[in-house]
N, C-alpha and C. Protein backbone atom coordinates (compact mmCIF):
# COMPACT_ATOMS: atom_id res chain seq x y z
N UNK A 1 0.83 -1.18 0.00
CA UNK A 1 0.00 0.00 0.00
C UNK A 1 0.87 1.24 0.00
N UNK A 2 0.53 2.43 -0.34
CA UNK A 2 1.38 3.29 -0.94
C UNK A 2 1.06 4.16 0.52
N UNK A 3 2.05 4.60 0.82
CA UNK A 3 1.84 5.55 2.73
C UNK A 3 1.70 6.57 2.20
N UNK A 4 0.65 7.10 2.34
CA UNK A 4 0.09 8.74 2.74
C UNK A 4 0.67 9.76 3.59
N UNK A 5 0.90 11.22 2.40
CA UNK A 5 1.86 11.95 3.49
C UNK A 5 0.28 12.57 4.40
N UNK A 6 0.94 12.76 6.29
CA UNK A 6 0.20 13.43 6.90
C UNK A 6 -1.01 14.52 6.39
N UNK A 7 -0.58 15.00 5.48
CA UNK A 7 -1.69 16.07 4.74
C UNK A 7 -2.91 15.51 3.45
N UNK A 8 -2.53 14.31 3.28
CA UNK A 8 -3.52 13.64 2.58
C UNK A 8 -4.26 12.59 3.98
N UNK A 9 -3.62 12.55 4.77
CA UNK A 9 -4.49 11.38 5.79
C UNK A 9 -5.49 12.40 6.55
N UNK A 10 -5.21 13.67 6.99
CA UNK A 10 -5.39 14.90 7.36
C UNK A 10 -7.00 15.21 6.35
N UNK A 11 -6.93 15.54 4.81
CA UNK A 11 -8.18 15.85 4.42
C UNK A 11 -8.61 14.35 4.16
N UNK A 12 -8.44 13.52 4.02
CA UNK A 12 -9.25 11.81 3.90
C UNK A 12 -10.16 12.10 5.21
N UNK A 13 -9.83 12.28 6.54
CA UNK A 13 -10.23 12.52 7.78
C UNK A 13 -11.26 13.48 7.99
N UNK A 14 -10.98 14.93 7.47
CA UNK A 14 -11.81 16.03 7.12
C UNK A 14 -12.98 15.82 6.42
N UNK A 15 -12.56 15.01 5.13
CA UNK A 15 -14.17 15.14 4.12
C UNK A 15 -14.98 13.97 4.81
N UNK A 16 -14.44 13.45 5.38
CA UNK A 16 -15.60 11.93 6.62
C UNK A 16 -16.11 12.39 7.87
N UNK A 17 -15.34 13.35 8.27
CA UNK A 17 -15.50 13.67 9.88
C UNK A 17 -14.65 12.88 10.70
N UNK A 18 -13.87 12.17 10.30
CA UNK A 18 -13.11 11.27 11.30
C UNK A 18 -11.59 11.99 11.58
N UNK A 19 -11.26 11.50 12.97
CA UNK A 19 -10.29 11.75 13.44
C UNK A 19 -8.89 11.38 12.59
N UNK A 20 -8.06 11.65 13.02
CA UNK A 20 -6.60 10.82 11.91
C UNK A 20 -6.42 9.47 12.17
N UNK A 21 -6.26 9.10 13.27
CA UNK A 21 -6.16 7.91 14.05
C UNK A 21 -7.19 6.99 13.25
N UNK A 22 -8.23 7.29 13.56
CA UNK A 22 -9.64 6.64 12.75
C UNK A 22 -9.05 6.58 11.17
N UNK A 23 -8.90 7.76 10.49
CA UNK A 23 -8.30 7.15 8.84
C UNK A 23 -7.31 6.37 8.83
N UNK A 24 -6.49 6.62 9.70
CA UNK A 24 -5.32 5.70 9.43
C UNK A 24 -5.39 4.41 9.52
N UNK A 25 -6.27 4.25 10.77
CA UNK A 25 -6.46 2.63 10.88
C UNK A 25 -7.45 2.23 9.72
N UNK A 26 -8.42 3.27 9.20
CA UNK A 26 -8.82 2.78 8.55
C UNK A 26 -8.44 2.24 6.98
N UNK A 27 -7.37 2.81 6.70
CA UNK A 27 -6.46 2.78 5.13
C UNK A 27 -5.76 1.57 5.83
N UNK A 28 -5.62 0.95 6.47
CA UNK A 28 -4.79 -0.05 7.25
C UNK A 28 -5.38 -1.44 7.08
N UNK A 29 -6.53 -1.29 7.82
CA UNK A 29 -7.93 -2.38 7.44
C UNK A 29 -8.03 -2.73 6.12
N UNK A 30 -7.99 -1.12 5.43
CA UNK A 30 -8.64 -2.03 4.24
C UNK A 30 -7.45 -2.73 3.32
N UNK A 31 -6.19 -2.26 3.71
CA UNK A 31 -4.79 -2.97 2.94
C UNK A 31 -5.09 -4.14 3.13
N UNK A 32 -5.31 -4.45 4.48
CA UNK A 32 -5.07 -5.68 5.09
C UNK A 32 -6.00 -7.18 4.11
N UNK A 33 -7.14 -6.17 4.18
CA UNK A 33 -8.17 -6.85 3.82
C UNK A 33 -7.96 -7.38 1.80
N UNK A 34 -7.49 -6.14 1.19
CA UNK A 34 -7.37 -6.35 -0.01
C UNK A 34 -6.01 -6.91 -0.02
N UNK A 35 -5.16 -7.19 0.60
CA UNK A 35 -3.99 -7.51 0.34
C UNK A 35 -3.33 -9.05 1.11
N UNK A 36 -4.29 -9.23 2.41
CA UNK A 36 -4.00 -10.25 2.94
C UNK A 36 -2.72 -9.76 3.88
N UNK A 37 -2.55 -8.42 4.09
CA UNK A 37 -1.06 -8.65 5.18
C UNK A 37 -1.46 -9.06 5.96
N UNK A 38 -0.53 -8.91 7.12
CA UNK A 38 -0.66 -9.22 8.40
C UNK A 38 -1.25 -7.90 9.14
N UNK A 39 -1.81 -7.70 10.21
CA UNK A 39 -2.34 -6.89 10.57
C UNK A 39 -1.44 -6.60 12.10
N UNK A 40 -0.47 -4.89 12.13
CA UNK A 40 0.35 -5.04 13.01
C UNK A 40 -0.13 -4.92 14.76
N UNK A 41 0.47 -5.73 15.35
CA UNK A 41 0.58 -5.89 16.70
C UNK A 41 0.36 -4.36 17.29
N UNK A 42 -1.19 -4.99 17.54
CA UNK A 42 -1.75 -3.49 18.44
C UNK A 42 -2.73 -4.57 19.74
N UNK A 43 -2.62 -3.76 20.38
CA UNK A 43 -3.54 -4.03 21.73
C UNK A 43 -4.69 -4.77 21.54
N UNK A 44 -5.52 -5.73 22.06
CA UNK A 44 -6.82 -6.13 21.22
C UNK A 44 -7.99 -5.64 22.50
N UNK A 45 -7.50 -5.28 23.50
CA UNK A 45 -8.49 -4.49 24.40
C UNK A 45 -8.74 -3.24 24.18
N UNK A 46 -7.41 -2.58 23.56
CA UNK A 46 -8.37 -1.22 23.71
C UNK A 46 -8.73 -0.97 21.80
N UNK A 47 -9.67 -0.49 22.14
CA UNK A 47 -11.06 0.08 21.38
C UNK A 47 -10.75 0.95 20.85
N UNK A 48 -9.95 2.07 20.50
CA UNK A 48 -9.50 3.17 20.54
C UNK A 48 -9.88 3.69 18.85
N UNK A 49 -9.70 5.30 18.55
CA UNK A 49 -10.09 5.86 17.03
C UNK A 49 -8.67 4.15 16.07
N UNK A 50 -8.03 4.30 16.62
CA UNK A 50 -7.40 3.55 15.11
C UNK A 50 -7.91 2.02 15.03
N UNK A 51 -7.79 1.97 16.13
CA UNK A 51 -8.67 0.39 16.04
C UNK A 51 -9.92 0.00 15.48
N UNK A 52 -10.84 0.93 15.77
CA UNK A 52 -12.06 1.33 15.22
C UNK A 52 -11.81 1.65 13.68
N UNK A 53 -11.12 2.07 13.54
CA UNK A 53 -10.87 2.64 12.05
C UNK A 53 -10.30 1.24 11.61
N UNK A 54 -9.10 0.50 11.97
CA UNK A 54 -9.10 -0.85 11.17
C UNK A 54 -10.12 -1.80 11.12
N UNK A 55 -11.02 -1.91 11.80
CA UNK A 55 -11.74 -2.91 11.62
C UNK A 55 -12.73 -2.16 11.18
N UNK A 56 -13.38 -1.29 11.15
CA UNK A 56 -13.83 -0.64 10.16
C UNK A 56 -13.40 -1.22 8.31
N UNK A 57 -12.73 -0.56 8.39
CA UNK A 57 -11.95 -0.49 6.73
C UNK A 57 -11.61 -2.40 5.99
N UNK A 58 -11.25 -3.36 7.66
CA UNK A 58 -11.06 -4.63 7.15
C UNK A 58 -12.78 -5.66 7.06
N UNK A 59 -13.91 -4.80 7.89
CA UNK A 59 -14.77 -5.93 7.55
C UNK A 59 -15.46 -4.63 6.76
N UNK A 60 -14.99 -3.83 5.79
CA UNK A 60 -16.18 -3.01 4.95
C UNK A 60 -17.54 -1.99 5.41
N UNK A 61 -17.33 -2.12 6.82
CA UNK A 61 -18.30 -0.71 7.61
C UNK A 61 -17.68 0.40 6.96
N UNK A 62 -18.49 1.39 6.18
CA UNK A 62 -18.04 2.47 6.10
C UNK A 62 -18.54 3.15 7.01
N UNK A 63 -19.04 3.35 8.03
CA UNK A 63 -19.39 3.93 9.30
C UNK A 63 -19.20 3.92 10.62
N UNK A 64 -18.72 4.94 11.15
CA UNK A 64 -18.35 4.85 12.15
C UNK A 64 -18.87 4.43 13.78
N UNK A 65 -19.09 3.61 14.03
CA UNK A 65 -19.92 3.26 15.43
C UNK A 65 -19.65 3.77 16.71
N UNK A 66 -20.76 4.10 17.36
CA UNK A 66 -20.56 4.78 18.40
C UNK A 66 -20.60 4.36 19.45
């Protein structure tokens, strides 16, 4: 997947309403998902905007849950 400079993850975030954390995980998810990586070693308790945003982006929610 091609890494996004800060100022493109920045308006991706803006035109959704989501936080950065939230896009990022979410461009993350969906690599994962179209690409089969591995998905990197993050916490599986906490809940947090990027986590939300990968699993978001890897099972295809385009919406954010509250």
């Amino acid at each position: 997947m091609k890494i996004m400079a800060k100022e493109e993850l920045r308006d991706l975030a803006a035109k959704n309403g989501w936080s950065e954390a939230f896009a990022e995980g979410y461009l993350d998810g969906t690599a994962a998902r179209r690409y089969g990586t591995q998905s990197p070693n993050y916490p599986l308790g906490d809940l947090d905007d990027y986590r939300q945003g990968f699993l978001a982006g890897y099972s295809l929610t385009r919406v954010k849950r509250c």
